[in-house]
PDB file of N, CA and C in Angstrom:
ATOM      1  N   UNK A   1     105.947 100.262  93.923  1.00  0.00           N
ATOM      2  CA  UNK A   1     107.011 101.197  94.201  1.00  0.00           C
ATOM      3  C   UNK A   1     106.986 102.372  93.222  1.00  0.00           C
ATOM      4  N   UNK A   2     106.623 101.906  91.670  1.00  0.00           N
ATOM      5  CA  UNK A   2     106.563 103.400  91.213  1.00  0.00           C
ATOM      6  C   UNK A   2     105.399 104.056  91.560  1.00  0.00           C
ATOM      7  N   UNK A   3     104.171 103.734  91.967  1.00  0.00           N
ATOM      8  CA  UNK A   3     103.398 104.396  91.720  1.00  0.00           C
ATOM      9  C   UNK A   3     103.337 105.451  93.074  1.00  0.00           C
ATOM     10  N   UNK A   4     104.371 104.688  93.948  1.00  0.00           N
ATOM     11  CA  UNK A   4     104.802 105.571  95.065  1.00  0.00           C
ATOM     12  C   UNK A   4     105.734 106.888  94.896  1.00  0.00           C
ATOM     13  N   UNK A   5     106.040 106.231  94.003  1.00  0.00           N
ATOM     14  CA  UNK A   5     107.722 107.060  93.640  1.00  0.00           C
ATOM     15  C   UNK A   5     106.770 108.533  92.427  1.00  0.00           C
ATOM     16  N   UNK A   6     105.932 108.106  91.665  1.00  0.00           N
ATOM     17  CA  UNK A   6     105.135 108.754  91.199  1.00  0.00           C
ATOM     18  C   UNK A   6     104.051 109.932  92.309  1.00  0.00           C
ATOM     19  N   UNK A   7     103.467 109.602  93.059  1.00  0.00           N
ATOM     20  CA  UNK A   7     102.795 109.788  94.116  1.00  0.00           C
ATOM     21  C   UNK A   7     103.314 110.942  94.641  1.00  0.00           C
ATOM     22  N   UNK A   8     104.655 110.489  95.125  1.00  0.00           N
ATOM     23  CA  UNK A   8     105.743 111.768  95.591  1.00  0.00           C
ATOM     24  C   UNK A   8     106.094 112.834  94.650  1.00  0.00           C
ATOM     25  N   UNK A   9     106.255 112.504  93.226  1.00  0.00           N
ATOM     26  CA  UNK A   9     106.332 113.590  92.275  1.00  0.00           C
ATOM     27  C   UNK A   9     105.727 114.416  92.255  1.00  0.00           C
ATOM     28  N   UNK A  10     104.452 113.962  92.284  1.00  0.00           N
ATOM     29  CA  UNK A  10     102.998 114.490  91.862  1.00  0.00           C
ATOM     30  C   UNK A  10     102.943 115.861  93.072  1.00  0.00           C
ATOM     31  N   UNK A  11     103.281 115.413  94.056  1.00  0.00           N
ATOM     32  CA  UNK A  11     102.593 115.862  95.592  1.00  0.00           C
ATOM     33  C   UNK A  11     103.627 117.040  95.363  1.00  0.00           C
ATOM     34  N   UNK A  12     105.021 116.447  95.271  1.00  0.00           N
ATOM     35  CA  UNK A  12     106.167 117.818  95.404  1.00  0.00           C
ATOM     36  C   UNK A  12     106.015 118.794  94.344  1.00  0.00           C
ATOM     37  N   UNK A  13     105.422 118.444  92.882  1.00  0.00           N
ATOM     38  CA  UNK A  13     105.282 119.328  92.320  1.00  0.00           C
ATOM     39  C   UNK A  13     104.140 120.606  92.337  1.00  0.00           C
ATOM     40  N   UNK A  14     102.727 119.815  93.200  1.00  0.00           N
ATOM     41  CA  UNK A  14     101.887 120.232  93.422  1.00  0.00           C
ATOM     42  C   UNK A  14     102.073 121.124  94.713  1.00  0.00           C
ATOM     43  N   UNK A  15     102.831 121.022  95.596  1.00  0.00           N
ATOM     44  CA  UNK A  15     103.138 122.215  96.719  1.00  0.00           C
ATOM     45  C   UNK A  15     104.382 123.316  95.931  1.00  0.00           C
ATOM     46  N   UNK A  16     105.023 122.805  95.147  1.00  0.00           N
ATOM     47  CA  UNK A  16     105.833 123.731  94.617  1.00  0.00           C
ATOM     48  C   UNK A  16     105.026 124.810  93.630  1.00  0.00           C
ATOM     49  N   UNK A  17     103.947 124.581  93.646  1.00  0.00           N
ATOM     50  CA  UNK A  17     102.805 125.356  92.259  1.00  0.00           C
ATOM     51  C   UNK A  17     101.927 126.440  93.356  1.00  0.00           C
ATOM     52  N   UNK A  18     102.436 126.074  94.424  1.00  0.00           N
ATOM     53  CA  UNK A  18     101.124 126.717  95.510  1.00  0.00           C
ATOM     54  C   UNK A  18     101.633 127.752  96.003  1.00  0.00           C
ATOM     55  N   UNK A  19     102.627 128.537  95.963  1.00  0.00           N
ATOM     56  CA  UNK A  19     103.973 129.586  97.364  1.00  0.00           C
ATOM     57  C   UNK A  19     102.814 130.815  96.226  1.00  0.00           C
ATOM     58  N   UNK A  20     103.305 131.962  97.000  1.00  0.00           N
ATOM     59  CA  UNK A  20     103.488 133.195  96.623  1.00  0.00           C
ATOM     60  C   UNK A  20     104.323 133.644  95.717  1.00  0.00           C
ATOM     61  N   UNK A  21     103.728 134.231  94.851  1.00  0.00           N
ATOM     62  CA  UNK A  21     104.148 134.665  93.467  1.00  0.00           C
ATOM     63  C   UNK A  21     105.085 136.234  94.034  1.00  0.00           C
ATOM     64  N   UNK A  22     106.086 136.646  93.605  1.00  0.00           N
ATOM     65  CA  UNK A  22     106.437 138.124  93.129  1.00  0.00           C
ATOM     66  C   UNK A  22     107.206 138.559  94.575  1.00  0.00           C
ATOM     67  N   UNK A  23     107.403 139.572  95.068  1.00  0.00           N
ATOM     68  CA  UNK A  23     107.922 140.139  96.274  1.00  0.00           C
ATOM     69  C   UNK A  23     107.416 139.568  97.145  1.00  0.00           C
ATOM     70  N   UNK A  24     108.136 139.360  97.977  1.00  0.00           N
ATOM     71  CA  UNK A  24     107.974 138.286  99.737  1.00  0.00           C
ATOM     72  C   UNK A  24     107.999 139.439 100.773  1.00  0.00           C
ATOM     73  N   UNK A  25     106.772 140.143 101.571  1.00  0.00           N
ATOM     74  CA  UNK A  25     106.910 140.967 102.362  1.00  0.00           C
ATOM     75  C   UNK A  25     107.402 140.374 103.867  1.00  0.00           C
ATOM     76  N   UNK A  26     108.315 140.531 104.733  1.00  0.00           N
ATOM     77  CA  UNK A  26     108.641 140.226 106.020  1.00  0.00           C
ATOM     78  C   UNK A  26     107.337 140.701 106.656  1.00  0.00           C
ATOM     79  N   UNK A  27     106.793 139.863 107.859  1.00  0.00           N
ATOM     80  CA  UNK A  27     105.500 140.334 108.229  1.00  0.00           C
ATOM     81  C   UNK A  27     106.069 140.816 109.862  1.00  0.00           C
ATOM     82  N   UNK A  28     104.996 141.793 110.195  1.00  0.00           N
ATOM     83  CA  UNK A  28     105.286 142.612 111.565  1.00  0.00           C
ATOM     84  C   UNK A  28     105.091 141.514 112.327  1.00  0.00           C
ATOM     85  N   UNK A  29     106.438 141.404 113.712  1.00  0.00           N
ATOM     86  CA  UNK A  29     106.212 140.224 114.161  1.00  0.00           C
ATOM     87  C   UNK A  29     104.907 140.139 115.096  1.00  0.00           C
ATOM     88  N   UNK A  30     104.789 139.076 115.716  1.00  0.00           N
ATOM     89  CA  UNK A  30     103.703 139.174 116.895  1.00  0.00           C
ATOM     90  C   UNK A  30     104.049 139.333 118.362  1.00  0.00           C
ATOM     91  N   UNK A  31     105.131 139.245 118.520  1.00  0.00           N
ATOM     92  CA  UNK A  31     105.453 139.550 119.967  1.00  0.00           C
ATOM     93  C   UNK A  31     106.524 140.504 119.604  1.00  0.00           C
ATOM     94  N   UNK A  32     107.298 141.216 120.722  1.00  0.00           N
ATOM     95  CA  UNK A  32     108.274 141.845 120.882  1.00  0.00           C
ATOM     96  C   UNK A  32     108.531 142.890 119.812  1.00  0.00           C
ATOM     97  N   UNK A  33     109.701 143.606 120.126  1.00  0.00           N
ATOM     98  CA  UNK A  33     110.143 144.925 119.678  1.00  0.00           C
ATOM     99  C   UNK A  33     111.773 144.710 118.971  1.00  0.00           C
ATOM    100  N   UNK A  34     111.651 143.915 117.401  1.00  0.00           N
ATOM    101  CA  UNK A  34     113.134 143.686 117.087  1.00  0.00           C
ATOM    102  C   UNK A  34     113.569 144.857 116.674  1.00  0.00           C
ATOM    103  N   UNK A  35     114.873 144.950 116.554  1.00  0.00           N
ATOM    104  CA  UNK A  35     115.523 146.120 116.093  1.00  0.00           C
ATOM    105  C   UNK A  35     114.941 146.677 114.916  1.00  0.00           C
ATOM    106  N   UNK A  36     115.199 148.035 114.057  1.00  0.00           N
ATOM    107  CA  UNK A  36     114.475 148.380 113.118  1.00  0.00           C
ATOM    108  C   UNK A  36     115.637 148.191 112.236  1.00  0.00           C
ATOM    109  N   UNK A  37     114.921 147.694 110.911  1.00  0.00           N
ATOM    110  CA  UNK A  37     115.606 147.596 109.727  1.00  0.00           C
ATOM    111  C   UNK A  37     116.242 148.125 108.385  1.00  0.00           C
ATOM    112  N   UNK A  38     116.202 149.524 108.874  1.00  0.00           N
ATOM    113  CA  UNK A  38     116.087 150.629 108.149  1.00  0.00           C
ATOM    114  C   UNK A  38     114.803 150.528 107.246  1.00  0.00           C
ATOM    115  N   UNK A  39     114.768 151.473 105.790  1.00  0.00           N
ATOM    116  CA  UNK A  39     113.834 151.813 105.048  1.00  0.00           C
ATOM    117  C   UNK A  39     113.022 150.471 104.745  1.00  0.00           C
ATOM    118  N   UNK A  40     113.280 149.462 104.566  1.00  0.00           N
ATOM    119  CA  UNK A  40     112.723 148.363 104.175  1.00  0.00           C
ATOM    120  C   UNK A  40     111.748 147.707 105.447  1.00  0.00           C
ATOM    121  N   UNK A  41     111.969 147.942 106.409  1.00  0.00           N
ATOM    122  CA  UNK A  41     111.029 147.670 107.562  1.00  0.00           C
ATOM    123  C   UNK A  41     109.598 148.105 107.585  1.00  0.00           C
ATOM    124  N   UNK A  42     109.034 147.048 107.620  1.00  0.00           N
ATOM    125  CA  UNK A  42     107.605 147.346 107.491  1.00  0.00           C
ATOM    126  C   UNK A  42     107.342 148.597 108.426  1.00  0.00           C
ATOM    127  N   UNK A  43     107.549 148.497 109.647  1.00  0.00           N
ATOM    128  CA  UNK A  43     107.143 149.824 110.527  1.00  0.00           C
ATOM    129  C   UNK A  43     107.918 151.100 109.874  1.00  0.00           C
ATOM    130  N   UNK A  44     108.980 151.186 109.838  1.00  0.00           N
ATOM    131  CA  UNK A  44     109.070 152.091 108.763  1.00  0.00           C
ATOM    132  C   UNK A  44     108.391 152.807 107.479  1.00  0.00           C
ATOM    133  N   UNK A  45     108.329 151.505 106.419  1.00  0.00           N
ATOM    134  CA  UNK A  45     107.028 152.472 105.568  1.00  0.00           C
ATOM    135  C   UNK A  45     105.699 152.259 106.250  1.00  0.00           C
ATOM    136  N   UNK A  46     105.242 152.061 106.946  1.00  0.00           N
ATOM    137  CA  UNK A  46     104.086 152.084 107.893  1.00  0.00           C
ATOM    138  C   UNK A  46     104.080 154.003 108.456  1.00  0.00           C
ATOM    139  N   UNK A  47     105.043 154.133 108.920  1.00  0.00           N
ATOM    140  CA  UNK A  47     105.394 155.241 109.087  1.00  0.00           C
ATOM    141  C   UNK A  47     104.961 156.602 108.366  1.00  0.00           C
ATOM    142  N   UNK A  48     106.031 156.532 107.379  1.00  0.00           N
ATOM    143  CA  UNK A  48     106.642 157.013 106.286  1.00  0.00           C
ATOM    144  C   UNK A  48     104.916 157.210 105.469  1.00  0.00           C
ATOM    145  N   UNK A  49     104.613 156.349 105.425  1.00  0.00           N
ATOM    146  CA  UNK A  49     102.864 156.534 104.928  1.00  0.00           C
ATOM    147  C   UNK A  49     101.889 157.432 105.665  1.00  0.00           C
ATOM    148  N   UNK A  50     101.853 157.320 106.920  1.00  0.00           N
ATOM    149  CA  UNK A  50     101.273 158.096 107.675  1.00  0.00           C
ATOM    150  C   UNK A  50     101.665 159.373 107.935  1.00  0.00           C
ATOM    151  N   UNK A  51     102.844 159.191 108.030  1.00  0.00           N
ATOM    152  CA  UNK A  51     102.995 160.609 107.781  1.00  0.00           C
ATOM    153  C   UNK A  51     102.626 161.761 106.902  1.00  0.00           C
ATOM    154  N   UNK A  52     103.127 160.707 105.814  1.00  0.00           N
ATOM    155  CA  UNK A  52     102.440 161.828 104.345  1.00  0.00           C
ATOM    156  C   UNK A  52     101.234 161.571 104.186  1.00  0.00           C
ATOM    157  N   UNK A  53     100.135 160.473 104.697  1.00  0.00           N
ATOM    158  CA  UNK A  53      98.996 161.045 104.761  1.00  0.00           C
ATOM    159  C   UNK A  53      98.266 162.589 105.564  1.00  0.00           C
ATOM    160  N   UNK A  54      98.906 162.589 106.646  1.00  0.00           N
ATOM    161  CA  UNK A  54      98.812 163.537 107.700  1.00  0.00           C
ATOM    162  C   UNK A  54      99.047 165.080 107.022  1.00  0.00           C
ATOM    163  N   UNK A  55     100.244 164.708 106.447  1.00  0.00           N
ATOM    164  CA  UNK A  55     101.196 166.408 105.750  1.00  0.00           C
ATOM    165  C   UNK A  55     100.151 166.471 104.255  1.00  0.00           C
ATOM    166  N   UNK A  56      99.334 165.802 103.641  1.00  0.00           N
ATOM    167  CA  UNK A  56      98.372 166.193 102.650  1.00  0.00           C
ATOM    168  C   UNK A  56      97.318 166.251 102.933  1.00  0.00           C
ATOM    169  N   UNK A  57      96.533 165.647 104.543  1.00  0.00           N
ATOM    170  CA  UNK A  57      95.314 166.510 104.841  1.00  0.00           C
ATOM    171  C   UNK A  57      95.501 168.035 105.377  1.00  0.00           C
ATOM    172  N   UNK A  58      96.899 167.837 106.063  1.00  0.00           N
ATOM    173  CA  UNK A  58      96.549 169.267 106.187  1.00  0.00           C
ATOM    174  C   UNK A  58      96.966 170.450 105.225  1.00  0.00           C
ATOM    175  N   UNK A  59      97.678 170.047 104.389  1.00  0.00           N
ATOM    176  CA  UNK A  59      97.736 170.524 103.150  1.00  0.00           C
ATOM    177  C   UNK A  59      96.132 171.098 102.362  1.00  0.00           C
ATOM    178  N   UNK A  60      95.268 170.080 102.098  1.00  0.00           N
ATOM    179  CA  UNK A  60      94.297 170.209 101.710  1.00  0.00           C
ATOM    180  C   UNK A  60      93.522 170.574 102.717  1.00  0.00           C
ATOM    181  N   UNK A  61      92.859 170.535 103.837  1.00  0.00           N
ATOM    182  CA  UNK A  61      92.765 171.609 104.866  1.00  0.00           C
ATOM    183  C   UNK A  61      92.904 173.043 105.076  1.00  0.00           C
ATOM    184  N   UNK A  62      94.291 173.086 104.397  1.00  0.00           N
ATOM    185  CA  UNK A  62      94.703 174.873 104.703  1.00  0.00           C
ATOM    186  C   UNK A  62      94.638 175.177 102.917  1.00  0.00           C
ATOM    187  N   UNK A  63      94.279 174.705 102.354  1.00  0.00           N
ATOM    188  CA  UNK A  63      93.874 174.849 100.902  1.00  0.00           C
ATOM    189  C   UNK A  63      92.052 175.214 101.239  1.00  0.00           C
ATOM    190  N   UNK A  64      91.431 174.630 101.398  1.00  0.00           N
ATOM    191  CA  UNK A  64      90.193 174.560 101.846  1.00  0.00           C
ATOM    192  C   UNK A  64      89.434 175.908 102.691  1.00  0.00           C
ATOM    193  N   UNK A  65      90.295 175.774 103.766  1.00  0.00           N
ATOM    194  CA  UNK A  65      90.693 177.401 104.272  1.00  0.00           C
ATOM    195  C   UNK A  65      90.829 178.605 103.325  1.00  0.00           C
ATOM    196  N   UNK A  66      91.883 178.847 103.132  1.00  0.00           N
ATOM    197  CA  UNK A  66      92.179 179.982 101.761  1.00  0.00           C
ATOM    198  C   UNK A  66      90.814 179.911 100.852  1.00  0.00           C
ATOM    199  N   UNK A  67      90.391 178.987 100.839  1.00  0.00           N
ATOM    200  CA  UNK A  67      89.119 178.970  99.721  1.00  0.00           C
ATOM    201  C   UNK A  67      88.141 179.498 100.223  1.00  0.00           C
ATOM    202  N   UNK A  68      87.642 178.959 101.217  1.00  0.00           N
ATOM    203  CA  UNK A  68      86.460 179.580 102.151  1.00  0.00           C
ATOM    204  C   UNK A  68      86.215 180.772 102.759  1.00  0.00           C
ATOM    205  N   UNK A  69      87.781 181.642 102.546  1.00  0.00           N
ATOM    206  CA  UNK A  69      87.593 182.853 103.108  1.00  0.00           C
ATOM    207  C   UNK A  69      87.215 183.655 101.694  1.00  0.00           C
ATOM    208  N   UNK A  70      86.814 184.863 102.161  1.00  0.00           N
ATOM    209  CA  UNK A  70      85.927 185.883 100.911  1.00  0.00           C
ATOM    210  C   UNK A  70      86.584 186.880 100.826  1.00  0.00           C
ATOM    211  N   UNK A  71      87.042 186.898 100.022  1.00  0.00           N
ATOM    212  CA  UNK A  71      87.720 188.322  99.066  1.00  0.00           C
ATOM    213  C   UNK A  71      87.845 189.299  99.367  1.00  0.00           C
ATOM    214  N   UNK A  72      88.274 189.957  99.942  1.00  0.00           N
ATOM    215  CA  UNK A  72      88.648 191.107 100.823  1.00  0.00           C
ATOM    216  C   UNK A  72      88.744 192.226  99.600  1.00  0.00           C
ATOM    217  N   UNK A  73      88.032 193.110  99.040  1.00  0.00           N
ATOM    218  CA  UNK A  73      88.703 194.219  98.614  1.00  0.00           C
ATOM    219  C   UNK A  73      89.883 195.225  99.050  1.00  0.00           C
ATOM    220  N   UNK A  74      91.191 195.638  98.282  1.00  0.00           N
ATOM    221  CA  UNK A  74      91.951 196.458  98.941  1.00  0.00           C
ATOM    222  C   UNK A  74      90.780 197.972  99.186  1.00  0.00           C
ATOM    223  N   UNK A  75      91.828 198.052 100.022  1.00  0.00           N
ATOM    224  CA  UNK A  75      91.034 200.008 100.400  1.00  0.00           C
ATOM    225  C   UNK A  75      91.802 200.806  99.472  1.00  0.00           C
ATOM    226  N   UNK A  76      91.004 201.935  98.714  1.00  0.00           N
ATOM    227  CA  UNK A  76      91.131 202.426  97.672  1.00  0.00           C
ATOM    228  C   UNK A  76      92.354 203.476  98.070  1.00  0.00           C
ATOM    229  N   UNK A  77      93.150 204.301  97.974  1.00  0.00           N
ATOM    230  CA  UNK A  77      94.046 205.294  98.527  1.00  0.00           C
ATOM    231  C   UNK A  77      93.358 206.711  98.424  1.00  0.00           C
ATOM    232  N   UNK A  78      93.237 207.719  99.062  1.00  0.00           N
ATOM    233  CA  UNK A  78      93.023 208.958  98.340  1.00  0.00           C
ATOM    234  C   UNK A  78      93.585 209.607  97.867  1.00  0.00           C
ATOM    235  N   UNK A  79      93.636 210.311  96.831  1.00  0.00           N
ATOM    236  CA  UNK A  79      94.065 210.828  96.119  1.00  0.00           C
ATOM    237  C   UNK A  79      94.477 212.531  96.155  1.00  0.00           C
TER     238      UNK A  79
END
């Protein structure tokens, strides 16, 4: 009996050593469309990411642009 009673210790302490450490992310479900959860919703910063990937390529894009064009001298005035 103890070594049962031991057995069980052993086992519960050993699944309690095994979980995920630190922040617990809610995962996108697999079926259906639940309500959104505000800012904390994964599809949300899913979002929210893509977006600002999008708004800094083209950022750097129209940076890239401006660069590639060549220097225009002004026209001199006469005098």
């Amino acid at each position: 009996m103890v070594r049962i009673g031991l057995a069980l210790a052993f086992s519960t302490m050993t699944l309690a050593a095994c979980g995920l450490r630190g922040d617990l992310e809610r995962p996108v479900p697999l079926f259906g469309n639940p309500p959104n959860e505000g800012p904390s919703d994964p599809r949300t910063i899913k979002a929210a990411e893509e977006a600002a990937k999008a708004e800094k390529e083209r950022q750097d894009a129209e940076r890239r642009a401006q660069e590639a064009q060549p220097a225009t001298p002004t026209p001199a005035t006469p005098q």
